[in-house]
Structures are given as C-alpha cells and as structure tokens.
N, C-alpha and C. Protein backbone atom coordinates (compact mmCIF):
# COMPACT_ATOMS: atom_id res chain seq x y z
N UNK A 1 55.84 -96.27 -38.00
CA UNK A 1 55.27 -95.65 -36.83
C UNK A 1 53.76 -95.48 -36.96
N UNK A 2 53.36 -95.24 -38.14
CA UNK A 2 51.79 -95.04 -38.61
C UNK A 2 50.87 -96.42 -38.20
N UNK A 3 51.86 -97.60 -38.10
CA UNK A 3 50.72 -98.73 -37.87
C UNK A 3 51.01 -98.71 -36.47
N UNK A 4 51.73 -98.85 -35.81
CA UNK A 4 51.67 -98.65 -34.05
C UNK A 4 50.70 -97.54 -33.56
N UNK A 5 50.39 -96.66 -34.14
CA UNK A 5 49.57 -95.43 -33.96
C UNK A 5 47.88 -95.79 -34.03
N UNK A 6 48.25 -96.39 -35.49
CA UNK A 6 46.66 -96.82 -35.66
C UNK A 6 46.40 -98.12 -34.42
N UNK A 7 47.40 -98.72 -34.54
CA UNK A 7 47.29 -100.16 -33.27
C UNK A 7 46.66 -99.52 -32.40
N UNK A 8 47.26 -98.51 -32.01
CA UNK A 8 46.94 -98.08 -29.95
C UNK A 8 45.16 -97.64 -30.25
N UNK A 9 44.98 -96.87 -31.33
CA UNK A 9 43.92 -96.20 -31.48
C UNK A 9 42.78 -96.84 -31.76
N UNK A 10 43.01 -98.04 -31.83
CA UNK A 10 42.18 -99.07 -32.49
C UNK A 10 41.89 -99.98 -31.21
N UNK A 11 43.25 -100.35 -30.88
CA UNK A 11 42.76 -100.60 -29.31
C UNK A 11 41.93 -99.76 -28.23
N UNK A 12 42.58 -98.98 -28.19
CA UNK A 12 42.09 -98.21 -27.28
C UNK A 12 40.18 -98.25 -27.36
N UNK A 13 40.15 -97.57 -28.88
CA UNK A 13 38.33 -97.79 -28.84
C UNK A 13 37.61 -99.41 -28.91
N UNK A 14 38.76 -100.61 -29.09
CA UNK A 14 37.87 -101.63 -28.70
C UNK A 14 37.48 -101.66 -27.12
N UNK A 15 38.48 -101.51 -26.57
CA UNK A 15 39.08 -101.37 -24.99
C UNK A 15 37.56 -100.67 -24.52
N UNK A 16 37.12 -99.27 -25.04
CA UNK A 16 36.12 -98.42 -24.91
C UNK A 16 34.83 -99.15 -24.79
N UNK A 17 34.92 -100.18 -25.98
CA UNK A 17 33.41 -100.67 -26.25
C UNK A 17 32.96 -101.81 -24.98
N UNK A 18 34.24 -102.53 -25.02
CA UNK A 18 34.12 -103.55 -24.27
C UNK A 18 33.39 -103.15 -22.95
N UNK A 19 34.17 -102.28 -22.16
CA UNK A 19 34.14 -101.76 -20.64
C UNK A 19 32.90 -100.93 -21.11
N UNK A 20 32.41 -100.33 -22.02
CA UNK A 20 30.76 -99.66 -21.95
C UNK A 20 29.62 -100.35 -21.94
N UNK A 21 30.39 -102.04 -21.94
CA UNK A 21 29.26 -102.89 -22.31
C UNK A 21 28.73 -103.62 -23.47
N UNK A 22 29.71 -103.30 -24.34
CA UNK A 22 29.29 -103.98 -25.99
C UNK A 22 30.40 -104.99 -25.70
N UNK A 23 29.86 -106.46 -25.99
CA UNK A 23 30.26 -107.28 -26.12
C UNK A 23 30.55 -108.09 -24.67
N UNK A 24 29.53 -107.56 -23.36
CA UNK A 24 29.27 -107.88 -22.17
C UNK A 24 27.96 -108.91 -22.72
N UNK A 25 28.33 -110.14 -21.55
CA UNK A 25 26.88 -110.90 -21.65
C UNK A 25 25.69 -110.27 -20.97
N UNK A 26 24.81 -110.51 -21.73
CA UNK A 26 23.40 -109.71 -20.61
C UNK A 26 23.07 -110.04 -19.18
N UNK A 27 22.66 -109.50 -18.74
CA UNK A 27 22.46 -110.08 -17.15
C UNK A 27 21.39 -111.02 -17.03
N UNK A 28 22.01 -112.21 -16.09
CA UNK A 28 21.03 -113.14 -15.90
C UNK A 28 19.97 -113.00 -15.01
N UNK A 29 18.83 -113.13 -15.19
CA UNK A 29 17.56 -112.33 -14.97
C UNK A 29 16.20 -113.58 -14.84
N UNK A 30 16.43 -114.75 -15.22
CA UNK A 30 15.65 -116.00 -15.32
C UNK A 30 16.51 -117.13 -14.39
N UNK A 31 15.42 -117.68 -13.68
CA UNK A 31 15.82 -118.93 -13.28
C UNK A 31 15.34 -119.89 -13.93
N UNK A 32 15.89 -121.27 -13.55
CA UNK A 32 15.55 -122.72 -13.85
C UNK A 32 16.45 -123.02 -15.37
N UNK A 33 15.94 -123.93 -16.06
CA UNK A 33 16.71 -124.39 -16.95
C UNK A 33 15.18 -124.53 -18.29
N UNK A 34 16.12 -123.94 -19.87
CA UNK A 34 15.45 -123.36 -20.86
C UNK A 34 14.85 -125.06 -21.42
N UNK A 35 13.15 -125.05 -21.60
CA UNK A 35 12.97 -126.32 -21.74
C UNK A 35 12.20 -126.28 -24.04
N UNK A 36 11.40 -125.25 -23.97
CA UNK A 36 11.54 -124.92 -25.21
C UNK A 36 12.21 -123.30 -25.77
N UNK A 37 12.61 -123.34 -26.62
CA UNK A 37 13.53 -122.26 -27.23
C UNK A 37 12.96 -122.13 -28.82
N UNK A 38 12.44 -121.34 -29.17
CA UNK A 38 12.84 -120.76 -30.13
C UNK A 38 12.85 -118.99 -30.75
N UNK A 39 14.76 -119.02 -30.12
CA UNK A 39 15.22 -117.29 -30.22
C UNK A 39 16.07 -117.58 -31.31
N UNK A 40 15.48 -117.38 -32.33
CA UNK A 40 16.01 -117.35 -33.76
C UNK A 40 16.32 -115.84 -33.85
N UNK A 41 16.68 -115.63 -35.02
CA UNK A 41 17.02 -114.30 -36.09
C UNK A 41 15.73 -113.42 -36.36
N UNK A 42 14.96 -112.57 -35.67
CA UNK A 42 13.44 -112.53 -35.94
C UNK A 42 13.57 -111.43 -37.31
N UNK A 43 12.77 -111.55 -38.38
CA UNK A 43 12.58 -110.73 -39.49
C UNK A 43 11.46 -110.27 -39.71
N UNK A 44 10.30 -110.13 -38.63
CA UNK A 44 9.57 -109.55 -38.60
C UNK A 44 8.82 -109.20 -37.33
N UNK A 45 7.61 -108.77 -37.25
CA UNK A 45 6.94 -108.68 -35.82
C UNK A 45 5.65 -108.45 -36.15
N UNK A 46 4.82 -108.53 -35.05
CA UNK A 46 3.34 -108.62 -35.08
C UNK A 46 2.90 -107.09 -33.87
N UNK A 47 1.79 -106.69 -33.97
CA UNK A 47 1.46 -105.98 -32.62
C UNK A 47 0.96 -107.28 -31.66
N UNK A 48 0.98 -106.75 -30.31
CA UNK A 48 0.54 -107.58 -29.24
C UNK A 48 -0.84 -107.32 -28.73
N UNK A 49 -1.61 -108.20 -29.63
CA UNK A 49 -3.14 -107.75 -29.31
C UNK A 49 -3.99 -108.75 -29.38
N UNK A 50 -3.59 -109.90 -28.64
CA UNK A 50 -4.41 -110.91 -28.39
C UNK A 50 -4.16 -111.85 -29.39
N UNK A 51 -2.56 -112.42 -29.23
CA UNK A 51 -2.05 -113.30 -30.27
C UNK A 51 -1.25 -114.31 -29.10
N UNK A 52 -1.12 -114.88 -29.65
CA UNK A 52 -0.28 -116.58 -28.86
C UNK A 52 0.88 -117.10 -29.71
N UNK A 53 1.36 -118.42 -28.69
CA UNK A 53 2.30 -119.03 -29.55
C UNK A 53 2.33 -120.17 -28.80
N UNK A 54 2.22 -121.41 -30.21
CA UNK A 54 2.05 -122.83 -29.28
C UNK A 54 3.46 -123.28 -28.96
N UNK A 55 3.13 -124.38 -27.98
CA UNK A 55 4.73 -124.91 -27.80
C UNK A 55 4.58 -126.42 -27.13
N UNK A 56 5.06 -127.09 -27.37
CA UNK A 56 5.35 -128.46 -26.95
C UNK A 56 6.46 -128.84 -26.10
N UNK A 57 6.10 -128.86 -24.47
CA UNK A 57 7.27 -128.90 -23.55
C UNK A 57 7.52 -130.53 -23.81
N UNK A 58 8.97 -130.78 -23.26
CA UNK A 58 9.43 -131.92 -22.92
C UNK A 58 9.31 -132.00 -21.45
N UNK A 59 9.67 -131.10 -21.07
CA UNK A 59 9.14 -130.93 -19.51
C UNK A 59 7.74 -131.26 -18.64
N UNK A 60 7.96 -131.31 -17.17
CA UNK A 60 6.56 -131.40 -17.14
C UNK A 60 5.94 -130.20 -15.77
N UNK A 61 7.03 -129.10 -16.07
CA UNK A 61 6.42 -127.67 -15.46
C UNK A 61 6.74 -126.72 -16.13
N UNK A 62 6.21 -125.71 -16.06
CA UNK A 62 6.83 -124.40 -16.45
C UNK A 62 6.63 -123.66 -15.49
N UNK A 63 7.98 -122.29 -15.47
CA UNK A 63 8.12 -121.96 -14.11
C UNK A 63 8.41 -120.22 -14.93
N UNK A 64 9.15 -119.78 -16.13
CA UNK A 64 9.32 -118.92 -16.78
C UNK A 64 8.95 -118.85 -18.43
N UNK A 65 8.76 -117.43 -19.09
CA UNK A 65 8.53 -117.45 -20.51
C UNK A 65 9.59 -115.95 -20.70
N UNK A 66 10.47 -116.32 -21.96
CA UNK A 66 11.20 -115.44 -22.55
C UNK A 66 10.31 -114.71 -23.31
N UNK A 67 10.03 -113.59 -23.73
CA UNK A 67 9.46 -112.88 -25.39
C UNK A 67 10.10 -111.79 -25.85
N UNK A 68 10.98 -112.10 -27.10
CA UNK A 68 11.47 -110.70 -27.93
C UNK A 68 10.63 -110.22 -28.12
N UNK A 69 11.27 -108.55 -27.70
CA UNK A 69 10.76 -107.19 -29.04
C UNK A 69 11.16 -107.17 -30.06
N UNK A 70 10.84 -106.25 -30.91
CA UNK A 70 11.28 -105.65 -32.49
C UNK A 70 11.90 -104.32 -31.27
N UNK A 71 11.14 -103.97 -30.59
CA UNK A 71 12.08 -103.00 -29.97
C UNK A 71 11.39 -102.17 -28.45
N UNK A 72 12.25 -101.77 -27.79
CA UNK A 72 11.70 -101.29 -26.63
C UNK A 72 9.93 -101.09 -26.66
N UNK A 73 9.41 -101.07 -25.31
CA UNK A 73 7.97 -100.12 -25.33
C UNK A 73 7.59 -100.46 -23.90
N UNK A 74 6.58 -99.89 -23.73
CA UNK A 74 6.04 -99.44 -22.28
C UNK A 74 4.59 -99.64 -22.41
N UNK A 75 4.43 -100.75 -21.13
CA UNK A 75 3.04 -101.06 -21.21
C UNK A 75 2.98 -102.26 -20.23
N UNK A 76 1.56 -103.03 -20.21
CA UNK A 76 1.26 -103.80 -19.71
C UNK A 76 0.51 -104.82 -20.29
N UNK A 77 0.81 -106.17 -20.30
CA UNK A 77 0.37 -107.07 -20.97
C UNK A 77 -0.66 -108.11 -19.96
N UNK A 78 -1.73 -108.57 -20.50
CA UNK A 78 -2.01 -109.74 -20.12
C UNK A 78 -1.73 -110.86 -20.35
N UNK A 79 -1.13 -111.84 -19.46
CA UNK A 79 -0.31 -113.15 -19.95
C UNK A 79 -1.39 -114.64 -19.49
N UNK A 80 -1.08 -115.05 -20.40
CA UNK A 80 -2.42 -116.88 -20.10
C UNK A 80 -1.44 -117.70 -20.60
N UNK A 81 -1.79 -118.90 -20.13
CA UNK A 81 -1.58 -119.99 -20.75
C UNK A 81 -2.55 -121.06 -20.90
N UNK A 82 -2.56 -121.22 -22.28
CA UNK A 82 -3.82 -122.55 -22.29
C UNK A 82 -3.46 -124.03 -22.75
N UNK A 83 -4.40 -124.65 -23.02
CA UNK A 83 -4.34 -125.76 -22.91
C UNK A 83 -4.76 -126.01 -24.84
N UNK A 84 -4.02 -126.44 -25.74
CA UNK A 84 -4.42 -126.67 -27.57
C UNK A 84 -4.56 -125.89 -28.09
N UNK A 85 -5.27 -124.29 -27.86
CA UNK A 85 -5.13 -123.43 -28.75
C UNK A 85 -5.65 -122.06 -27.88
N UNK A 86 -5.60 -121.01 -28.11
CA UNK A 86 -6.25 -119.69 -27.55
C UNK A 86 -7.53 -119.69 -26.73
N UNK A 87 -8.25 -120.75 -27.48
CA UNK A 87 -9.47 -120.55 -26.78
C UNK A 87 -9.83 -122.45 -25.86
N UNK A 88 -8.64 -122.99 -25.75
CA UNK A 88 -8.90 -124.06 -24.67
C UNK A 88 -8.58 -123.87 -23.52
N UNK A 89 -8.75 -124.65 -22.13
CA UNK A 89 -8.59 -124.64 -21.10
C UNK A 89 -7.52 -124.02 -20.77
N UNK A 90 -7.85 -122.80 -20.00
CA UNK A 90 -6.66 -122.16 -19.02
C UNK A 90 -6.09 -122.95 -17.89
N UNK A 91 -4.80 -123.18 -18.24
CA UNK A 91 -3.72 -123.80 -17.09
C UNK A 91 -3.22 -122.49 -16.45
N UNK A 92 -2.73 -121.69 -16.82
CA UNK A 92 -2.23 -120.19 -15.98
C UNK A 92 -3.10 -118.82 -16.54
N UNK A 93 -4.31 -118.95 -15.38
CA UNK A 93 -5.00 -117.46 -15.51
C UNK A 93 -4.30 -116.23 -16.13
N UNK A 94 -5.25 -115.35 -16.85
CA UNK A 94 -4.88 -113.91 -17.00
C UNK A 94 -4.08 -113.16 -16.13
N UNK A 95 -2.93 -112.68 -16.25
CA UNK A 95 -2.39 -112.38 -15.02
C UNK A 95 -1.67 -110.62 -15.89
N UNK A 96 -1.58 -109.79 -15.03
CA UNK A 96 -0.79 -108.64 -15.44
C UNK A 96 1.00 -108.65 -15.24
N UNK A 97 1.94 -108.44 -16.43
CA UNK A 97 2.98 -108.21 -16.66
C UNK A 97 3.30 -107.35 -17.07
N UNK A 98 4.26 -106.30 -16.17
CA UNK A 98 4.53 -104.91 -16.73
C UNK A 98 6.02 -104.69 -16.93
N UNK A 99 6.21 -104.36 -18.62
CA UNK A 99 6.98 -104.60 -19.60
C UNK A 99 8.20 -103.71 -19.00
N UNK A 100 9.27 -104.16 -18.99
CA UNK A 100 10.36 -103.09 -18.48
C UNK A 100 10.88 -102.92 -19.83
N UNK A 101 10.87 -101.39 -20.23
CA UNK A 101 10.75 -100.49 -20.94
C UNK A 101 12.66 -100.21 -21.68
N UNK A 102 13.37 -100.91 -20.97
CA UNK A 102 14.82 -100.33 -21.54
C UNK A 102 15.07 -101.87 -21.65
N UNK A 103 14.89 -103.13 -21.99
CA UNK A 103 14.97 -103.90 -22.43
C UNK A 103 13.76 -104.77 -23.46
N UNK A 104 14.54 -105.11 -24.84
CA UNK A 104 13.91 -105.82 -25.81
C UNK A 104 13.47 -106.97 -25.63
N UNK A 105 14.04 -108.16 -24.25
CA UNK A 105 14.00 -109.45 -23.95
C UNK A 105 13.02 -109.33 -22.51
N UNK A 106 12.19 -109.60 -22.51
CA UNK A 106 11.07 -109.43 -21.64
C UNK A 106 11.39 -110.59 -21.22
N UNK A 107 11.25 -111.23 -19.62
CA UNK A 107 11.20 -112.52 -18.85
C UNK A 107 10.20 -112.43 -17.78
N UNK A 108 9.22 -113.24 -18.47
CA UNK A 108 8.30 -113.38 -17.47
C UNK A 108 7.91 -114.38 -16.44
N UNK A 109 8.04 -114.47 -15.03
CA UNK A 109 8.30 -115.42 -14.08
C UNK A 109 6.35 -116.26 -14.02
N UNK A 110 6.73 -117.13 -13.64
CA UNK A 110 5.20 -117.90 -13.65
C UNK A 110 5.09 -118.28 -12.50
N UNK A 111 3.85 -118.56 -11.85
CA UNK A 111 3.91 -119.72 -10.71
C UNK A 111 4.57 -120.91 -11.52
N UNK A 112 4.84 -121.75 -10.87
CA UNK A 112 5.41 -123.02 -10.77
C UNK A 112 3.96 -123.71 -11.59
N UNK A 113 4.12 -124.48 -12.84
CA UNK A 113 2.63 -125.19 -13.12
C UNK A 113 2.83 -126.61 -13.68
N UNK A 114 2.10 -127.64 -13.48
CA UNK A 114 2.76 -128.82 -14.15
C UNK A 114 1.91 -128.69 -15.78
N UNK A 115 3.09 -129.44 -16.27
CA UNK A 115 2.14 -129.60 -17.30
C UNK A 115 2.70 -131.25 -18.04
N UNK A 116 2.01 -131.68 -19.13
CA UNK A 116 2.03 -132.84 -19.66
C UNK A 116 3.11 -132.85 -20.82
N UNK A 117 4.12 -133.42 -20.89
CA UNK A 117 5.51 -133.71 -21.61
C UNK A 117 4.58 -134.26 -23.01
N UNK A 118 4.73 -133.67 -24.03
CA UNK A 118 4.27 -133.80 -25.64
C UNK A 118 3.22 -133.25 -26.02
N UNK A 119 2.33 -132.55 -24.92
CA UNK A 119 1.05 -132.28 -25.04
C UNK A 119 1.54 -130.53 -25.55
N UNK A 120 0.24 -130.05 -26.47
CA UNK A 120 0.20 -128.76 -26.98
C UNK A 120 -0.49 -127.84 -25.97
N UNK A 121 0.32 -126.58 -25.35
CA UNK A 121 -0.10 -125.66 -25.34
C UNK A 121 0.18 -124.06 -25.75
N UNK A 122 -0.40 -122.84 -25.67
CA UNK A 122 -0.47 -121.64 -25.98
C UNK A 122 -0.40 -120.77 -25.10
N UNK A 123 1.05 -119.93 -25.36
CA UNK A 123 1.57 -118.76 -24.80
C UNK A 123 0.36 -117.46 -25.31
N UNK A 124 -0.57 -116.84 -24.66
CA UNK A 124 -0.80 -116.02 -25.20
C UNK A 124 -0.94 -114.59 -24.62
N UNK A 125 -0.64 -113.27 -25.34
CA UNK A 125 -0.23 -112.20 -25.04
C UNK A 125 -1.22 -111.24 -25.08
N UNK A 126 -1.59 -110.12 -24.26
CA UNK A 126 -2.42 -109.07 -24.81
C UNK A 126 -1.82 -107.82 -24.15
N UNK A 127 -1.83 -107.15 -25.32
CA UNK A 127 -0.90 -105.30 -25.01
C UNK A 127 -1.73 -104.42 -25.07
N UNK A 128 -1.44 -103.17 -24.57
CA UNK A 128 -2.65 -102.13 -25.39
C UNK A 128 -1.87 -101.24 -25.80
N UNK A 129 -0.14 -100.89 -25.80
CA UNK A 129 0.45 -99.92 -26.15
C UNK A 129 1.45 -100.10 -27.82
N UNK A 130 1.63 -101.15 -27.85
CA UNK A 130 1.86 -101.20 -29.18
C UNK A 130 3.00 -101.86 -29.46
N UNK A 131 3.56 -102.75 -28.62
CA UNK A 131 4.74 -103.51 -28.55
C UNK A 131 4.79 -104.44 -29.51
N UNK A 132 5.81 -104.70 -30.12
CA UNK A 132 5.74 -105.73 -31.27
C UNK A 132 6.62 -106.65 -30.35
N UNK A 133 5.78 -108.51 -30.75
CA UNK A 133 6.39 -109.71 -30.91
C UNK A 133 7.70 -109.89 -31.76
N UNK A 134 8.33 -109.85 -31.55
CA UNK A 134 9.86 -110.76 -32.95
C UNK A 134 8.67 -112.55 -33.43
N UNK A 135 8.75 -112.36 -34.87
CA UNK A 135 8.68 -113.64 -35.03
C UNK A 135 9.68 -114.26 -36.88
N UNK A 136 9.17 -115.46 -37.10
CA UNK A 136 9.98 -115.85 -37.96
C UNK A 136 9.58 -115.83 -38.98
N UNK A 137 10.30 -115.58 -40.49
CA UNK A 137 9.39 -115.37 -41.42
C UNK A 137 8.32 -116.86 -41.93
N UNK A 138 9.18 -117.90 -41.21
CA UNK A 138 7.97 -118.97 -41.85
C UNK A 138 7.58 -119.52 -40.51
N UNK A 139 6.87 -120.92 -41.08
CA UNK A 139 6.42 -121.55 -39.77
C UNK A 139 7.96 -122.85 -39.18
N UNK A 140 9.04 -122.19 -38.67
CA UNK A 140 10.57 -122.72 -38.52
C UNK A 140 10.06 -123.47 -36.96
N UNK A 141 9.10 -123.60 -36.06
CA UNK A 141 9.19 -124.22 -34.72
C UNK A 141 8.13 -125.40 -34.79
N UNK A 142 8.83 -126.52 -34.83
CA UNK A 142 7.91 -127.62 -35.34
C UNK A 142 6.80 -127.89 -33.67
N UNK A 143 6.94 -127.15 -33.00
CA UNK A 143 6.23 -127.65 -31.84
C UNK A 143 4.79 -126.88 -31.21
N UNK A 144 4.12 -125.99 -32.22
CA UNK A 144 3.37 -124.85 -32.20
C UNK A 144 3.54 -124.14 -33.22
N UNK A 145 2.45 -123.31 -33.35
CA UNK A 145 1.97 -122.18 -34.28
C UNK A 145 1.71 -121.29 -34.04
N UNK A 146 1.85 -119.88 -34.68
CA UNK A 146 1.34 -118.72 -34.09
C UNK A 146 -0.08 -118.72 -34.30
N UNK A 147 -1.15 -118.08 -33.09
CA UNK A 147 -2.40 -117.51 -33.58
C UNK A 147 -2.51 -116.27 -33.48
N UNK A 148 -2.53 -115.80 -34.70
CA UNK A 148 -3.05 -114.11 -34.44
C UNK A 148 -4.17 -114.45 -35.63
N UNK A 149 -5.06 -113.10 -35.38
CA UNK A 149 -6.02 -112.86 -36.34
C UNK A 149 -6.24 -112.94 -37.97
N UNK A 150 -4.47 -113.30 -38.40
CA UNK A 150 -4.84 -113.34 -40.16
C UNK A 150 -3.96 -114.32 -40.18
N UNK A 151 -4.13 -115.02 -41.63
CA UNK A 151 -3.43 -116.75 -41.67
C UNK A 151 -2.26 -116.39 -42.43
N UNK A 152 -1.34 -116.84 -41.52
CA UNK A 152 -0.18 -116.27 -42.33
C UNK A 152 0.92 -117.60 -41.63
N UNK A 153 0.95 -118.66 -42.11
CA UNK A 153 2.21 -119.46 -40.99
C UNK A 153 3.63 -119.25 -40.81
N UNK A 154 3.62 -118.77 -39.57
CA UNK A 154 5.01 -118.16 -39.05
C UNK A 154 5.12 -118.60 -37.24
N UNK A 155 6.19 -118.47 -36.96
CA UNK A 155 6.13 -118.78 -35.42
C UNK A 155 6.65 -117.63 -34.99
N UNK A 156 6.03 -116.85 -33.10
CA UNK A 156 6.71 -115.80 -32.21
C UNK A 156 7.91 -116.85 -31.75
N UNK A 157 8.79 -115.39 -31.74
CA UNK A 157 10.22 -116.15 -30.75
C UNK A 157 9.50 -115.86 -29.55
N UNK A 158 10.38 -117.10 -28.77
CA UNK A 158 10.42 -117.65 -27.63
C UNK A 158 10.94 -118.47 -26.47
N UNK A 159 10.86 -118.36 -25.59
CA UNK A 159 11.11 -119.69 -24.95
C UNK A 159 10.65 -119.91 -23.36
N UNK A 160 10.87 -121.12 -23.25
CA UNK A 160 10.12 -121.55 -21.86
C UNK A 160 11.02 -121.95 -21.03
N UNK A 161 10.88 -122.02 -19.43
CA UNK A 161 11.96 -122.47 -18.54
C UNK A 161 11.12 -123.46 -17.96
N UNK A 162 11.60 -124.41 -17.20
CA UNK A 162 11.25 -125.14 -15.91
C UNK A 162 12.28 -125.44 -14.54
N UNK A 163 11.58 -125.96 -13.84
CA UNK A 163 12.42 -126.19 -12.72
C UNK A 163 13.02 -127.30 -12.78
N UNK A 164 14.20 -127.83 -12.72
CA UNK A 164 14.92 -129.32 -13.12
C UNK A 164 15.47 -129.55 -11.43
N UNK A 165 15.14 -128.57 -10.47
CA UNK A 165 15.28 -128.85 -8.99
C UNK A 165 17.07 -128.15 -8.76
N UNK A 166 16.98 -127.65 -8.91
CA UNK A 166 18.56 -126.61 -8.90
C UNK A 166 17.70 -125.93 -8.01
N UNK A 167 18.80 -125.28 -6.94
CA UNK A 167 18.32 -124.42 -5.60
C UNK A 167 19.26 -122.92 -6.27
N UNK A 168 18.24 -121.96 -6.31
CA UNK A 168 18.51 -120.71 -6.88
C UNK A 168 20.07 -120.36 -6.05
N UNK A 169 20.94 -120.04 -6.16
CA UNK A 169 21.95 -119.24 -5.36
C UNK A 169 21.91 -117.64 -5.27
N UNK A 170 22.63 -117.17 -4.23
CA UNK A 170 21.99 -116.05 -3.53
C UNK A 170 23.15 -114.74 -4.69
N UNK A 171 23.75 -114.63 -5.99
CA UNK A 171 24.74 -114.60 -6.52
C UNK A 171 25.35 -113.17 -6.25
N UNK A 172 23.72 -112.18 -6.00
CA UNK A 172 24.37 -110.72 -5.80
C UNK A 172 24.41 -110.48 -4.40
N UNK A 173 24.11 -111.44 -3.15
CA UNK A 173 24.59 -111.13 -2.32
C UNK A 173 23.83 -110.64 -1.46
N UNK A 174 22.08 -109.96 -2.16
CA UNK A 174 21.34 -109.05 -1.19
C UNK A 174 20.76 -110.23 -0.03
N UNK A 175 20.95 -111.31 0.07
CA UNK A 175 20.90 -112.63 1.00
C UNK A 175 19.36 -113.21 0.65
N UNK A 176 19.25 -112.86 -0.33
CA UNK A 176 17.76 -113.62 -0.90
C UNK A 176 18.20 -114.25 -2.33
N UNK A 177 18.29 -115.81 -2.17
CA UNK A 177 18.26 -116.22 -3.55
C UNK A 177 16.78 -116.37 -4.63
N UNK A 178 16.82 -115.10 -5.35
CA UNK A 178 15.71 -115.05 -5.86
C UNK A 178 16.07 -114.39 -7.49
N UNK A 179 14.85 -114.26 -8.63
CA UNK A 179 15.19 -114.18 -9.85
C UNK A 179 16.36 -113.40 -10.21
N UNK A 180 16.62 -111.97 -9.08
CA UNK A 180 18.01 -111.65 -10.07
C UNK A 180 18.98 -111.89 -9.61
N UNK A 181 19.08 -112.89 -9.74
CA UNK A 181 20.77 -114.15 -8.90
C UNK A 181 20.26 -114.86 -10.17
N UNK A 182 21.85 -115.43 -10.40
CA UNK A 182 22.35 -116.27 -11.46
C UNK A 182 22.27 -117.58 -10.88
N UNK A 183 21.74 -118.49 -11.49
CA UNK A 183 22.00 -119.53 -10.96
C UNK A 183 22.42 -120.70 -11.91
N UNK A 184 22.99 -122.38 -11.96
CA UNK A 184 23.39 -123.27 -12.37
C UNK A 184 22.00 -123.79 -13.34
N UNK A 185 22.35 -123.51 -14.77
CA UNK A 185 20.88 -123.85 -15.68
C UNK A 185 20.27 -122.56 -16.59
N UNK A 186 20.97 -121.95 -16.00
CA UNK A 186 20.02 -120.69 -16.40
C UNK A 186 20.76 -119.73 -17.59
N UNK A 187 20.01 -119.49 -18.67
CA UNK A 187 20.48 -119.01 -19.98
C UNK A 187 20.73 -117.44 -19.73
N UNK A 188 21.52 -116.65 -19.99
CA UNK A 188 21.36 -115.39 -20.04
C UNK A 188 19.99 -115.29 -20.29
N UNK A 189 19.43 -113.75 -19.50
CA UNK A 189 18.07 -113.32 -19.96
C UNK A 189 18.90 -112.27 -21.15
C-alpha cells in the first residue's frame, strides 16, 4: 500500500509542476525563421556596456536578434548593427530596446535589412543598468567574435532570424498577425 501512496503523491506533484508551467514550452514571441544560432550552455557573462558579437549570416536579411541573460534586469539598451567590427559601417542605426524585466531571453525585432550571405557583421549592445550577456567559456562560434574591452576569446549567446517569406498567422486571435502570434519557422522565444 506504501508504494501506491507514494505513486499518487508523486504524481500528483508532477501533475502540479506541469500545469504551473515547469516543463511548458516558452511562448513564441519571434517571427521568421532562426538563420544564425548560437544558444549554447552559457558559463559565464559580461556587463552590457558597449560590447558586440560577430556573426556570419547565410541569409541575406535580418529581421530579429535573440540575447540571453545570466539573469533578469531592467533597463534600456542601445542596439546597432555594423558592418566587420564595432567600429565599421552601420547597417541598423542606434536604436532604443527596452528590456522586459521578467524574462532572461530578450527578442529583439529589427526593421527588415538586407544583408550579404558570408560577409561579417556585429551585434552590438549598450546598457546602463547592469544586465549581463550569457556567453561561452571559449571562442565555440566559428562565425564571429566577441568585442568587449579586454582580450579574452569567447563568444555572446545568440541568435539571428530572417524572413524566408512565411506570412505571420494571426495565432492568438486579437486579428492582427503580428510578433506575438506563432507562426510556421519560428523557434520558441
């Protein structure tokens, strides 16, 4: 009778976790389809104070950028994108992104931008509240490098979306198919 007892009780609190949300997929929160990725295991983090991360699309737009925390925070970032390293040609101006504060996976929507399939460019970030990057302990993303201020080779997690021409669907219904509708391509945010 003691193991039927423990059974129910054991069920019961998986039963608990499940329906509270542990072991629910996250909500999809990004459109288009993921063109570079790298959301590894992060074992460390950086502050966000005017650091980047290169990346080499196969694609030839970008339309979204993923960025882990080490952990929640509240603030506002300036987001660029350049062209070879931090300080080359801006393809996507300085623009303000304000960090939603109860999630670690930040998704940041872009204009629509083309860009050149093999060519190098740089994600780069600026915070003033103190949010840490997730990155990797070595340099593990053969397609870019991190730049922050001290030489240390390691890569920020990340990743990039584009548009592959999928028409957003309208999924929650408010009759606007727009970022928080799920659509065909699109990775959990």
């Amino acid at each position: 009778m003691k193991q039927k007892s423990d059974f129910a009780i054991i069920s019961i609190a998986l039963l608990s976790l499940i329906f509270s949300g542990f072991g629910s997929a996250p909500p999809a929160f990004a459109h288009g389809t993921i063109d570079q990725s790298h959301i590894i295991a992060g074992v460390g983090s950086a502050l966000i104070t005017g650091v980047g991360q290169g990346f080499t699309p196969t694609s030839d737009n970008i339309i979204g950028i993923d960025i882990p925390l080490a952990d929640t925070c509240a603030d506002t970032w300036i987001v660029s994108i350049h062209e070879l390293d931090v300080t080359g040609p801006l393809i996507i101006p300085p623009f303000p992104h304000v960090v939603d504060p109860s999630s670690t996976l930040q998704h940041i929507e872009i204009p629509p931008t083309p860009l050149t399939p093999g060519s190098l460019y740089v994600i780069e970030l600026s915070a003033s509240d103190g949010c840490k990057w997730l990155l990797s302990a070595t340099d593990t993303y053969p397609g870019g490098d991190a730049f922050i201020p001290f030489l240390i080779p390691f890569d920020f997690l990340f990743a990039t979306y584009y548009d592959d021409g999928t028409v957003p669907v309208d999924s929650d219904g408010d009759g606007v198919p727009d970022s928080s509708d799920a659509c065909p391509g699109t990775a959990p945010g």
